[in-house]
Protein backbone atom coordinates (compact mmCIF):
# COMPACT_ATOMS: atom_id res chain seq x y z
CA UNK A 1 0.13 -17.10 2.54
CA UNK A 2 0.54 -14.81 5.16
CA UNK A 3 -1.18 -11.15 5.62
CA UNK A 4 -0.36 -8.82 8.34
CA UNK A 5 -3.54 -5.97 8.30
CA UNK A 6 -3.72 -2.90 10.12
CA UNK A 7 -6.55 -2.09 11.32
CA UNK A 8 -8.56 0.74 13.16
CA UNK A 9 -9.56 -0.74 16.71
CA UNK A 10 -13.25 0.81 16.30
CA UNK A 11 -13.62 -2.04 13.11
CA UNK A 12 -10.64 -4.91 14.18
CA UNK A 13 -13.42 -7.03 15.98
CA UNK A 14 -15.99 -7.29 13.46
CA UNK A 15 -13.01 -8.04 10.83
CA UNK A 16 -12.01 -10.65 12.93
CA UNK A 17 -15.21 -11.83 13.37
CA UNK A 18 -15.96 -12.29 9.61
CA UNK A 19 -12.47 -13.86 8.92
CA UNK A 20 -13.10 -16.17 11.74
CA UNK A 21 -16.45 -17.59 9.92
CA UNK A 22 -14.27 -18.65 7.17
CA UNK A 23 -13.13 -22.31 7.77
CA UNK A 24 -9.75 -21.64 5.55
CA UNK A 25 -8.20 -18.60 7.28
CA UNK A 26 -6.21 -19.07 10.69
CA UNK A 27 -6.77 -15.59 12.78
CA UNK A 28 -3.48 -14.99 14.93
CA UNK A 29 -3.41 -11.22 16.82
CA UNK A 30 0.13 -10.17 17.52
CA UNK A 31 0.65 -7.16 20.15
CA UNK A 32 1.73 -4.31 19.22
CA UNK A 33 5.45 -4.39 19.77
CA UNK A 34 5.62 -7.11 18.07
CA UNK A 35 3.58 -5.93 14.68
CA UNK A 36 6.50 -2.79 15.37
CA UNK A 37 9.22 -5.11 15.49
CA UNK A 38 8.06 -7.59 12.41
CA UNK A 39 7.53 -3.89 10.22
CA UNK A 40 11.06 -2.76 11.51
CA UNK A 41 12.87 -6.11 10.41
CA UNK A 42 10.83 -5.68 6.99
CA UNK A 43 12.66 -2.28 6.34
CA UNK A 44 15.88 -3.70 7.47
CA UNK A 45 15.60 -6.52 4.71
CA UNK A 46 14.30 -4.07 2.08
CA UNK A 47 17.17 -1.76 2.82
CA UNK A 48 19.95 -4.62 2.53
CA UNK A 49 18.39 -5.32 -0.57
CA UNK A 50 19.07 -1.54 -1.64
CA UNK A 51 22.74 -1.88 -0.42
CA UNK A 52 23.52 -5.37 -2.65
CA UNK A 53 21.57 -3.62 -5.73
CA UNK A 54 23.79 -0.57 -5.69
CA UNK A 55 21.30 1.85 -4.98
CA UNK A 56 21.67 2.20 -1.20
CA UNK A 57 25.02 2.86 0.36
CA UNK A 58 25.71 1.25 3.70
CA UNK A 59 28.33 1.80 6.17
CA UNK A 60 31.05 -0.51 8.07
CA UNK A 61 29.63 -2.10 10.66
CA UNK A 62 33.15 -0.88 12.63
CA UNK A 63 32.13 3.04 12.14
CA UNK A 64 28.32 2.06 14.00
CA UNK A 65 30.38 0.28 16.61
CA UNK A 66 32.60 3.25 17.41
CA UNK A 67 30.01 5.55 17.29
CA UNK A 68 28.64 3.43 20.47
């Protein structure tokens, strides 16, 4: 399983510190950007899940593209 944590800079280090000590969890940072770009691609899967449920409405790819 994978977590992704946010956490206050003033208490990140002794976080990582404790989850470190434990022999079964991996500790990975990721820079900002990229914690910004995972959460963005998050909401783009939960909102194409809204669109094939009904209970989002999307719009042609061709009316973005123009709009370029």
């Amino acid at each position: 399983m994978k977590v992704l944590l946010d956490i206050q800079d003033n208490k990140a280090n002794h976080l990582l510190e404790v989850l470190k000590g434990l022999s079964y969890v991996k500790v990975k940072t990721i820079s900002e950007e990229k914690a910004l770009l995972m959460e963005e691609i998050k909401e783009a899967v939960d909102n194409l899940a809204l669109v094939r449920e009904g209970k989002l409405k999307a719009r042609p790819a061709k009316d973005l593209l123009n709009e370029l």
